[in-house]
Protein backbone atom coordinates (compact mmCIF):
# COMPACT_ATOMS: atom_id res chain seq x y z
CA UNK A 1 -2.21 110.18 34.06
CA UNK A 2 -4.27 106.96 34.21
CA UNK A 3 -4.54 107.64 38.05
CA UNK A 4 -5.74 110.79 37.86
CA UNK A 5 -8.52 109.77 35.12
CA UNK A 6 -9.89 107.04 37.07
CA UNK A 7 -10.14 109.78 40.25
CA UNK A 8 -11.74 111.58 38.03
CA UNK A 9 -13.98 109.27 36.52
CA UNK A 10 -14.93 108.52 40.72
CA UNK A 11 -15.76 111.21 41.43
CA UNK A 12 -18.39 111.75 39.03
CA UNK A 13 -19.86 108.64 39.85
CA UNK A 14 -20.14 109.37 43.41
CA UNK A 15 -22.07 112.74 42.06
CA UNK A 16 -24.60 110.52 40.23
CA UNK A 17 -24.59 108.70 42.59
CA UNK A 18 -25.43 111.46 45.56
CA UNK A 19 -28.40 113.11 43.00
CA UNK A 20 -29.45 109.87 42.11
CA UNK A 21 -30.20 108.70 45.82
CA UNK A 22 -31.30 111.69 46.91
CA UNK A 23 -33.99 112.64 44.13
CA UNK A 24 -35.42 109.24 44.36
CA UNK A 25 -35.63 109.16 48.24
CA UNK A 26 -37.21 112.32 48.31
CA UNK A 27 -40.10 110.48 46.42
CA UNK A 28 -40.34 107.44 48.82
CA UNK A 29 -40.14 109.98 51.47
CA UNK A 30 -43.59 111.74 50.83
CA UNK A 31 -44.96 107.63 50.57
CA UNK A 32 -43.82 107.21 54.01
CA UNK A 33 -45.09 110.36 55.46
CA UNK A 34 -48.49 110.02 53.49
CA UNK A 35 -49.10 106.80 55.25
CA UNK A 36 -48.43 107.17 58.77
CA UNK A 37 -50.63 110.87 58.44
CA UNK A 38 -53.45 109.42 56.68
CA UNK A 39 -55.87 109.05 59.00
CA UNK A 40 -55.04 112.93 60.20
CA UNK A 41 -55.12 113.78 56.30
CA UNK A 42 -58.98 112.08 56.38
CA UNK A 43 -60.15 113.97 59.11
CA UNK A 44 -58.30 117.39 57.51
CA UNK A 45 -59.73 116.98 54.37
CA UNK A 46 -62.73 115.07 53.97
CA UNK A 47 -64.40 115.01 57.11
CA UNK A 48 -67.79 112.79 56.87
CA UNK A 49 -68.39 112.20 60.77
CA UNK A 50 -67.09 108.45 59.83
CA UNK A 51 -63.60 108.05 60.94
CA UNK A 52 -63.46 104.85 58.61
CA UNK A 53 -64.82 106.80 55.49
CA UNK A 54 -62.19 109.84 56.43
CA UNK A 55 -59.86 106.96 56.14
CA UNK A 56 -61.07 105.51 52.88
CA UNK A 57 -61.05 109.00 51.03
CA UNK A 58 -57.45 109.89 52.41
CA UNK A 59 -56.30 106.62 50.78
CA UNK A 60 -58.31 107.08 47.68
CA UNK A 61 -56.50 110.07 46.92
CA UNK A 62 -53.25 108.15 47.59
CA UNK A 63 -54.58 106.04 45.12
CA UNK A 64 -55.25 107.93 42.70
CA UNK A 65 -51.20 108.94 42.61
CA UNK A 66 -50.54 105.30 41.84
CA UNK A 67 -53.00 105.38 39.02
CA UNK A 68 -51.14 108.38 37.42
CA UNK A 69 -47.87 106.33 37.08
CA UNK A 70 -48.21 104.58 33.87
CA UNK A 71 -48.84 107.88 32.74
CA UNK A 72 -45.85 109.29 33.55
CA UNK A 73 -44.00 106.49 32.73
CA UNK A 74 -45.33 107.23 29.33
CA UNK A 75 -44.46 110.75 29.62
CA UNK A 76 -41.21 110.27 30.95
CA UNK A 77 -40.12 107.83 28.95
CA UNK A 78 -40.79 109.58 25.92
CA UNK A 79 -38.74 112.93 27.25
CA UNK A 80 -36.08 110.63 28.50
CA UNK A 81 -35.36 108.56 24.93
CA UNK A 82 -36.04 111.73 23.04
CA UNK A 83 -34.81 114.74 24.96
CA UNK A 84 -32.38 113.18 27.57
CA UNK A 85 -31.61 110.96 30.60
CA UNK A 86 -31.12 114.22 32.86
CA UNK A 87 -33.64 116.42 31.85
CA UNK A 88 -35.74 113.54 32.42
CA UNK A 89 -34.68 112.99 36.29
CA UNK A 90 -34.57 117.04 36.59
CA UNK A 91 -38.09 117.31 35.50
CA UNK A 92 -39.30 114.58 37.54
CA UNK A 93 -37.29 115.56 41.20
CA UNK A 94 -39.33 119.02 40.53
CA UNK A 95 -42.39 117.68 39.77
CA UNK A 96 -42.03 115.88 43.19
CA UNK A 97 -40.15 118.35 45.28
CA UNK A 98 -42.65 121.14 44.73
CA UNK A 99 -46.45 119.59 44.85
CA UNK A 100 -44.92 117.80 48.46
CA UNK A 101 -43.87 120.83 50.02
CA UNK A 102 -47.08 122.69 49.01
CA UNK A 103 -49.11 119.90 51.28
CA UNK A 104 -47.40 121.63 53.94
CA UNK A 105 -49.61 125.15 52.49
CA UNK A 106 -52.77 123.42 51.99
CA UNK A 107 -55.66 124.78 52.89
CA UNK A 108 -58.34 121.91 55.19
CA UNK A 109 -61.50 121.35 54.48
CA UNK A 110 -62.55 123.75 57.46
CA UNK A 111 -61.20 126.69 55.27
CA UNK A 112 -62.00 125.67 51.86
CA UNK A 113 -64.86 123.34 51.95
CA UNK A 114 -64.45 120.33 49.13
CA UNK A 115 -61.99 122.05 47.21
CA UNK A 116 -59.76 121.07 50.12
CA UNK A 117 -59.93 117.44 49.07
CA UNK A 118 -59.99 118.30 45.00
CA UNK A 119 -56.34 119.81 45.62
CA UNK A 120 -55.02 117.13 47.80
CA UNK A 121 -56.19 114.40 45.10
CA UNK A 122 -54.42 117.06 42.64
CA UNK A 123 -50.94 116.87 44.76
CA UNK A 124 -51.33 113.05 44.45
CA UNK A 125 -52.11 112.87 40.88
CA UNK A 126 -48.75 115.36 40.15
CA UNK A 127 -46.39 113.21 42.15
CA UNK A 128 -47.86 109.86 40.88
CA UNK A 129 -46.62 111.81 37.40
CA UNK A 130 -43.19 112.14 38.75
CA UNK A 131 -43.30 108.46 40.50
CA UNK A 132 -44.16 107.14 37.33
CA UNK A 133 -40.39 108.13 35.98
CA UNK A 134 -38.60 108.95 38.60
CA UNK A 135 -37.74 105.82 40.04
CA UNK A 136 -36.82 103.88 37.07
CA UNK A 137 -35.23 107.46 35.49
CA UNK A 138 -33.32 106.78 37.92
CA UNK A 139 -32.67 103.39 37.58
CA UNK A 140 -31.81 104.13 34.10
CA UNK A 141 -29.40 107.16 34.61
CA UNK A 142 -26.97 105.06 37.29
CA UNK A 143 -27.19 101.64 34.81
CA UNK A 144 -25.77 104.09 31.71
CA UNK A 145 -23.27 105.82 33.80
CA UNK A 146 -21.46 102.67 35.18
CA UNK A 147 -18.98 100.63 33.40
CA UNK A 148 -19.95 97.44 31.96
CA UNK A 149 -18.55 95.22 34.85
CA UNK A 150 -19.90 97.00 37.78
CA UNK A 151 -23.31 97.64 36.12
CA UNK A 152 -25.25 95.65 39.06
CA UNK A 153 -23.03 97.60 41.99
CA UNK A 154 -24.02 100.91 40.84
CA UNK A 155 -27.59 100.32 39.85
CA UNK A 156 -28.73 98.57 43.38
CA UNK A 157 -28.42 102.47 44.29
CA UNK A 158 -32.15 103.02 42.90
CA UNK A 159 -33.64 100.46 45.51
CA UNK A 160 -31.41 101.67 48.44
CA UNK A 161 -32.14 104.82 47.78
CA UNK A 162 -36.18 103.64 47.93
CA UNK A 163 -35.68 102.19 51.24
CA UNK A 164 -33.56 104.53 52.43
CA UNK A 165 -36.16 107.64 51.92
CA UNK A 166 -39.06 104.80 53.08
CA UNK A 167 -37.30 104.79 56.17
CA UNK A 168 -36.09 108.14 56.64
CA UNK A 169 -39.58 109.18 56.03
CA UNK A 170 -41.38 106.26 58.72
CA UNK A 171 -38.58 107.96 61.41
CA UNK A 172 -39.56 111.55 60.63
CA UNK A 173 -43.18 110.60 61.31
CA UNK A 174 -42.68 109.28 64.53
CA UNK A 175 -40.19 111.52 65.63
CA UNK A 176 -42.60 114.44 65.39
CA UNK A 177 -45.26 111.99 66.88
CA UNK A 178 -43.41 111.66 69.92
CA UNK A 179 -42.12 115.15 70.74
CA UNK A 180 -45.61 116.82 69.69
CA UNK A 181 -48.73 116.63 71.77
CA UNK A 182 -51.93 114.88 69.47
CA UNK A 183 -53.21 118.06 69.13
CA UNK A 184 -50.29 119.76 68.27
CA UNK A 185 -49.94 116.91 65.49
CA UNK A 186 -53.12 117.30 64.18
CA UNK A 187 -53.53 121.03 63.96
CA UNK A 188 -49.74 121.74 62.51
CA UNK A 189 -47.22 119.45 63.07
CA UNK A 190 -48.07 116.56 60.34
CA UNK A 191 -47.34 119.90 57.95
CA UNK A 192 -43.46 120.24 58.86
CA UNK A 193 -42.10 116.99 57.25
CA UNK A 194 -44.07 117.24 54.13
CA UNK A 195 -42.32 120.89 54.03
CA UNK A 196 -38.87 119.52 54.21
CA UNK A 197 -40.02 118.44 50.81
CA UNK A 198 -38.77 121.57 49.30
CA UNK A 199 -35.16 121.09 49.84
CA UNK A 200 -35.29 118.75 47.02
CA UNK A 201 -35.24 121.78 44.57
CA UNK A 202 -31.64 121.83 45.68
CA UNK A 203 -31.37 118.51 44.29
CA UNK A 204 -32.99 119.26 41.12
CA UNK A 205 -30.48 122.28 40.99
CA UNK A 206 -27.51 120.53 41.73
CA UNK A 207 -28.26 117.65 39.09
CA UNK A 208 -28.69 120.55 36.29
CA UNK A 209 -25.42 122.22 37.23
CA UNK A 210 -22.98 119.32 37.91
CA UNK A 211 -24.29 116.15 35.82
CA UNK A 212 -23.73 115.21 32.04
CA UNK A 213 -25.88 112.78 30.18
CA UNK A 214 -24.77 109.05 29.95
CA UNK A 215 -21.79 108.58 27.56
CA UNK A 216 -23.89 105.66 26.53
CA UNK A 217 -26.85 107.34 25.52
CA UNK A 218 -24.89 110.09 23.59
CA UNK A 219 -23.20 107.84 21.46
CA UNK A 220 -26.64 106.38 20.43
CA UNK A 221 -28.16 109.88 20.00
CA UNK A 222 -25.11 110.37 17.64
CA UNK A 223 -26.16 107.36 15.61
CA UNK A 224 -29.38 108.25 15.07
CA UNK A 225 -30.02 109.19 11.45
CA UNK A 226 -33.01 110.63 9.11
CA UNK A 227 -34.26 106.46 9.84
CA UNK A 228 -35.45 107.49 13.12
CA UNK A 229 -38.14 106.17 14.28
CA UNK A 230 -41.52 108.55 14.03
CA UNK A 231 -43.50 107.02 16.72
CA UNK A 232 -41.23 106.20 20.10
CA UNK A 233 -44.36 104.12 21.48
CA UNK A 234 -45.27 102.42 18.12
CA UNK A 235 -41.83 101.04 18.16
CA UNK A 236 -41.60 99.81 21.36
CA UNK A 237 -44.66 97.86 21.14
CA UNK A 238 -43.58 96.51 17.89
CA UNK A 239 -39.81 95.62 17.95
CA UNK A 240 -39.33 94.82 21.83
CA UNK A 241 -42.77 93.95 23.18
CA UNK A 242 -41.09 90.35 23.95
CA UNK A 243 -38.60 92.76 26.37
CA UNK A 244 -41.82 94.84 28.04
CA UNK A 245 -43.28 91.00 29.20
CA UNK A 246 -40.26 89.46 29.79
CA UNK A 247 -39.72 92.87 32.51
CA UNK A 248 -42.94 92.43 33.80
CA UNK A 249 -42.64 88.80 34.13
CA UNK A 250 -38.93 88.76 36.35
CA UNK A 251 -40.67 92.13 38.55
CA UNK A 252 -43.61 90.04 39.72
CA UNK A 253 -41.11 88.89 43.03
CA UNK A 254 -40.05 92.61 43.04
CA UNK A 255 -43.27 94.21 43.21
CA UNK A 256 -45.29 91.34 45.26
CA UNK A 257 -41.95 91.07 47.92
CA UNK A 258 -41.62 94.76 47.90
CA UNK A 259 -45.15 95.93 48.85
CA UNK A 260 -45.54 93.06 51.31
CA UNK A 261 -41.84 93.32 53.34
CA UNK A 262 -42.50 97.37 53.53
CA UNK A 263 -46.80 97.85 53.88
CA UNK A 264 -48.01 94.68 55.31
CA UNK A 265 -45.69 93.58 57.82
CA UNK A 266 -45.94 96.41 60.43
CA UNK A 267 -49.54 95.81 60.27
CA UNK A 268 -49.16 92.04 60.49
CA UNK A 269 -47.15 92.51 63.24
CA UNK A 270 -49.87 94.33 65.37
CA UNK A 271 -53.06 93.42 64.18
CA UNK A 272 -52.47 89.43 63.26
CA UNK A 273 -49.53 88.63 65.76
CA UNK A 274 -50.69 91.35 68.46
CA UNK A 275 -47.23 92.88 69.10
CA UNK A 276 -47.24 96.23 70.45
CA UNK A 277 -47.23 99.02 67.94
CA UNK A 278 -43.32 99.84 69.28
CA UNK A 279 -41.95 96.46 69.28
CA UNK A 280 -43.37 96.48 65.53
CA UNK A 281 -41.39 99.70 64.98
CA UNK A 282 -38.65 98.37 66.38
CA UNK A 283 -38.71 95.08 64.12
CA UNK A 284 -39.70 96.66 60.90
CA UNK A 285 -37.43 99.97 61.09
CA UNK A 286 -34.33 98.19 62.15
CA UNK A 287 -34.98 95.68 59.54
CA UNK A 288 -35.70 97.98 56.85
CA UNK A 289 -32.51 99.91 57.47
CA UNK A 290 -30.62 96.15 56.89
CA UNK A 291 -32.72 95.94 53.45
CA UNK A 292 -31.12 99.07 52.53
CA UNK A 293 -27.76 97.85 53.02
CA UNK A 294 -28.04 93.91 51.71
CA UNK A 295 -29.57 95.56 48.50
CA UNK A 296 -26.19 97.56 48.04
CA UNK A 297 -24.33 94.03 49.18
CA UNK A 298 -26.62 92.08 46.14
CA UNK A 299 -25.94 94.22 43.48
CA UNK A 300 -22.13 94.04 44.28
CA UNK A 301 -22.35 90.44 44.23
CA UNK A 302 -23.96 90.07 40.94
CA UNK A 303 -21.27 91.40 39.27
CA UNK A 304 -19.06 88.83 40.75
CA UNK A 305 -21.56 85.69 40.47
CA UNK A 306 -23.28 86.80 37.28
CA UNK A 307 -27.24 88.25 37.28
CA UNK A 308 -28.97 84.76 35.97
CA UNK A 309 -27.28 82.89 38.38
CA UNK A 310 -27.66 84.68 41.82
CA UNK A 311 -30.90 85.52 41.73
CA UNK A 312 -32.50 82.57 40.08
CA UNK A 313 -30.77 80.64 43.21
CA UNK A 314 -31.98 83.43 45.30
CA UNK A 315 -35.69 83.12 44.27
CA UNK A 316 -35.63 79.28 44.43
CA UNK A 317 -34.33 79.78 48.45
CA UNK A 318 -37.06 82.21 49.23
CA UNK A 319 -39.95 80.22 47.66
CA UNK A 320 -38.47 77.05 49.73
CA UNK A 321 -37.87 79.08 52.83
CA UNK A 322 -40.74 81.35 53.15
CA UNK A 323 -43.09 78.89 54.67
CA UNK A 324 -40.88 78.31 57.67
CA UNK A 325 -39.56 81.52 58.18
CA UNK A 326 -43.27 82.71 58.78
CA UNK A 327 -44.26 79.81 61.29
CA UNK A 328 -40.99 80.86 63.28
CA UNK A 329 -43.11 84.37 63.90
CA UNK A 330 -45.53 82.91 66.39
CA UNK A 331 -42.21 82.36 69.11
CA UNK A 332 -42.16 85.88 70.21
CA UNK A 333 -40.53 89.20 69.07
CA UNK A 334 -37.14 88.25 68.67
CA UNK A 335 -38.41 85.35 66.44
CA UNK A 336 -39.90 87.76 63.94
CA UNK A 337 -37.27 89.79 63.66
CA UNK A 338 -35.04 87.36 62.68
CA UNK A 339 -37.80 85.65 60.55
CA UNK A 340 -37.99 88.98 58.42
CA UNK A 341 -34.78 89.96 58.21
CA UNK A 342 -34.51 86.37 56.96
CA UNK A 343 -36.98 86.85 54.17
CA UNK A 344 -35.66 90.31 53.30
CA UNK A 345 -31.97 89.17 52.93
CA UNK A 346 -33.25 86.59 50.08
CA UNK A 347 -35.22 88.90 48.72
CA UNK A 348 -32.07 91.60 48.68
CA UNK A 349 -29.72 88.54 46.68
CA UNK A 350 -32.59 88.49 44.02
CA UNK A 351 -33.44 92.66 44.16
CA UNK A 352 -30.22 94.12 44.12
CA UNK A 353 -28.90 93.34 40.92
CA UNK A 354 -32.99 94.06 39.34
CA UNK A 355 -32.47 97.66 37.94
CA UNK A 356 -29.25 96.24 36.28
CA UNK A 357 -31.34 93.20 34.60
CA UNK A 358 -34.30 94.95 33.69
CA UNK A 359 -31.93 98.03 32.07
CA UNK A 360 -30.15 95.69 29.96
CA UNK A 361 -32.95 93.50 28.34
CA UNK A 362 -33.94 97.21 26.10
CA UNK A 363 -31.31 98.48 23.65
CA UNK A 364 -30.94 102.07 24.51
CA UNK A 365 -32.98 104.04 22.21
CA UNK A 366 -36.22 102.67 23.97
CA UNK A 367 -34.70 101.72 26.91
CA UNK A 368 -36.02 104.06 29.50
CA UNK A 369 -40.14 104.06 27.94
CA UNK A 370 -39.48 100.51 28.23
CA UNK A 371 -38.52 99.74 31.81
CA UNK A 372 -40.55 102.21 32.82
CA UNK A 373 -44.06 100.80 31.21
CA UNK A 374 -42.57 97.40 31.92
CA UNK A 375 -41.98 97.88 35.82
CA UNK A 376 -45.04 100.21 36.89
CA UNK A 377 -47.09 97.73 35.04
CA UNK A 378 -45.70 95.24 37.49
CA UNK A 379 -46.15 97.13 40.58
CA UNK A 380 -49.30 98.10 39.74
CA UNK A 381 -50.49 94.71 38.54
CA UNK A 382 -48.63 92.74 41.33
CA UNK A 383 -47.99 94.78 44.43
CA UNK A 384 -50.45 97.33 45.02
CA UNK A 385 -53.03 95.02 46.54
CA UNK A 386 -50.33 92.14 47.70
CA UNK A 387 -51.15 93.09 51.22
CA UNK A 388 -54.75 93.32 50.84
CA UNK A 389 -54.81 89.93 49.75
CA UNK A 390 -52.52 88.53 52.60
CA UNK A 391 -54.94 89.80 54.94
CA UNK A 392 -57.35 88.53 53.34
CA UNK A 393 -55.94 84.78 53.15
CA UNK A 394 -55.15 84.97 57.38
CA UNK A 395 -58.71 85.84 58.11
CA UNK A 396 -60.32 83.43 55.58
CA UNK A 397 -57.89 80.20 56.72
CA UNK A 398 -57.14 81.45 59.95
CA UNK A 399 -53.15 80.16 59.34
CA UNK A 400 -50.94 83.18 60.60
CA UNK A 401 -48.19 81.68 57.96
CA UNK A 402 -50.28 81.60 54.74
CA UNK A 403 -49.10 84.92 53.63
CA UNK A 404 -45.97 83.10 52.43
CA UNK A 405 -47.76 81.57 49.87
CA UNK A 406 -47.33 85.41 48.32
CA UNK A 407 -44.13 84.88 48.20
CA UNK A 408 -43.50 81.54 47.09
CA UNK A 409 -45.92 81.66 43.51
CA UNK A 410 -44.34 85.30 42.92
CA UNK A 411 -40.69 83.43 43.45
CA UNK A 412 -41.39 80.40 41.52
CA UNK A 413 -43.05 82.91 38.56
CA UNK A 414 -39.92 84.93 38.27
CA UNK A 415 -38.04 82.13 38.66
CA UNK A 416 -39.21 80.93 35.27
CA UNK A 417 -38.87 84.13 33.70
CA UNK A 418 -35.26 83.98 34.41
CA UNK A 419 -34.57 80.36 33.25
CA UNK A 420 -36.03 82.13 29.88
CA UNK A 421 -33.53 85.08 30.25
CA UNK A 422 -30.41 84.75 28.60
CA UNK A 423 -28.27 87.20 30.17
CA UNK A 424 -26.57 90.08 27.76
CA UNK A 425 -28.92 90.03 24.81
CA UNK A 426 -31.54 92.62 24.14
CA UNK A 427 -35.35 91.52 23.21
């Protein structure tokens, strides 16, 4: 009888699990494709005769996605403490499944005129809604469904499954780069991927027929009496603003390592080190796929080593190693490689067992609103412009390795946000 509960109790993990993964990748997937079609997206949709400008609006509206995501992490955490993990994460796969397949229907500017570029920015702004509480819904939903000692294994699924879409999405771009002509690419075949989009409704579907909410949040809904609170966002502020800094404070590695190990290095790569734009696709993809997998292998370990503990050593390493690793770059291909996978394997240690840490620092009546705020703040704050300002810091010193100064004050400031921690207690 035991046996046949914990099978049972498997297998709907492994069904969290698959939604879980699958919504969220589907979100990092449109990221990927955005990026590597933006300068085709420019010239579609707000052509100026400036290919730099085209460039500048396409990334403006990507932009203006990002800006939407405290929003939604308002929004979502509100329906997700009030209303429900899942209808939460159903809301939010829809709200990206949909507006990314309809890029594949948009009209260009050639047809429309300006509108063209008012619905693109539209698109953004809808899945920068979803973004906004998808992710950490997401983080949320896999931290309540796990038992209390394997709360880190489970969890690392939300970054893998960011990677994993990053990279599924990078490797969809390039495949139809290769086996479509230029023009083929720039009349119709940049529309295809962002199509594939709409198989996520099957996702959305499949999470409203076969998942259940969190036995953890239920049994808080159940204690919830005429004392509730009135105002979900009055309360967080007030009783657990010390958790919403201490969040953003251990996420400033997460968001300044994040943006920099996925946007800046291909660049780096070509423009700063002058590889060739495969060799850097080579390095970065094949590395990537790694950072999927030693995310999955740090969460695991966490729940072996403790949270505290693994990643406080983990930061420490990377701030003392980052320097180094970086100089190795200038021997050649093979160098870099190694040099990143380097970096990205300390950075996994301290990563993986992040949506575990962040979930438990909020008791669970606020406890989506609050990682959400808490961890878009941070990526917003901390890692949208991380790679502008590493380019910035090579061309004004002229040092190919200063970039790792990034990563060293972002390690040694989480580092002392987790000497504050004490593990287990809620703020």
């Amino acid at each position: 009888m035991q046996k046949q509960q914990s099978s049972s109790e498997f297998q709907k993990l492994k069904r969290v699990i698959l939604s879980c993964v699958a919504g969220s990748s589907l979100e990092w997937f449109d990221f990927a494709l955005y990026g590597y079609f933006a300068a085709i997206l420019g010239r579609a949709f707000f052509p100026s005769g400036d290919s730099f400008q085209q460039l500048i609006s396409s990334f403006g509206a990507f932009a203006s996605g990002l800006i939407a995501r405290p929003l939604g992490a308002v929004f979502f955490g509100y329906i997700g403490d009030r209303l429900g993990r899942k209808r939460a994460l159903l809301i939010s796969i829809y709200m990206m499944a949909l507006p990314t397949a309809a890029m594949a229907l948009l009209p260009t500017h050639a047809s429309i005129g300006v509108w063209a570029g008012v619905l693109l920015t539209l698109i953004r702004i809808l899945q920068g809604l979803a973004l906004g509480g998808g992710f950490t819904g997401t983080i949320v939903f896999l931290y309540e469904h796990s038992s209390q000692e394997k709360k880190g294994t489970f969890s690392s699924w939300a970054p893998f499954s960011l990677v994993f879409g990053f990279v599924i999405g990078a490797i969809t771009a390039t495949f139809m780069a290769t086996v479509l002509t230029a023009e083929q690419l720039e009349d119709w075949g940049w529309r295809v991927p962002f199509g594939l989009s709409f198989f996520g409704t099957f996702i959305a579907r499949y999470v409203k027929n076969k998942l259940q909410e969190p036995e953890e949040f239920l049994v808080c809904q159940e204690k919830k009496t005429e004392q509730k609170e009135k105002s979900l966002f009055r309360n967080l502020f007030k009783r657990h603003w010390k958790a919403l800094i201490l969040v953003v404070w251990i996420d400033v590695l997460t968001a300044c390592g994040y943006f920099l190990l996925s946007v800046f290095f291909p660049t780096y790569f070509v423009e700063i080190l002058g590889f060739e734009r495969e060799t850097s696709f080579y390095i970065t993809t094949t590395n990537m796929i790694l950072f999927s997998l030693t995310i999955l292998f740090g969460g695991w370990l966490s729940d072996r080593l403790g949270k505290r503990k693994q990643m406080l050593w983990a930061t420490i390493a990377l701030a003392a190693s980052a320097y180094p690793l970086f100089l190795a770059f200038r021997s050649g291909p093979v160098c870099a490689l190694l040099g990143h996978l380097g970096l990205i394997v300390l950075f996994s240690i301290y990563y993986g067992p992040i949506p575990a840490t962040i979930c438990s620092i909020f008791p669970t009546k606020t406890r989506l609103m609050g990682v959400s705020i808490a961890h878009n703040f941070a990526m917003a704050a901390f890692g949208a412009y991380a790679p502008t300002y590493a380019t910035y810091l090579v061309k004004w010193t002229g040092n190919i390795a200063i970039p790792s100064v990034l990563f060293v004050a972002s390690a040694l400031v989480t580092a002392a946000g987790l000497y504050v921690w004490k593990e287990g207690e809620h703020y």
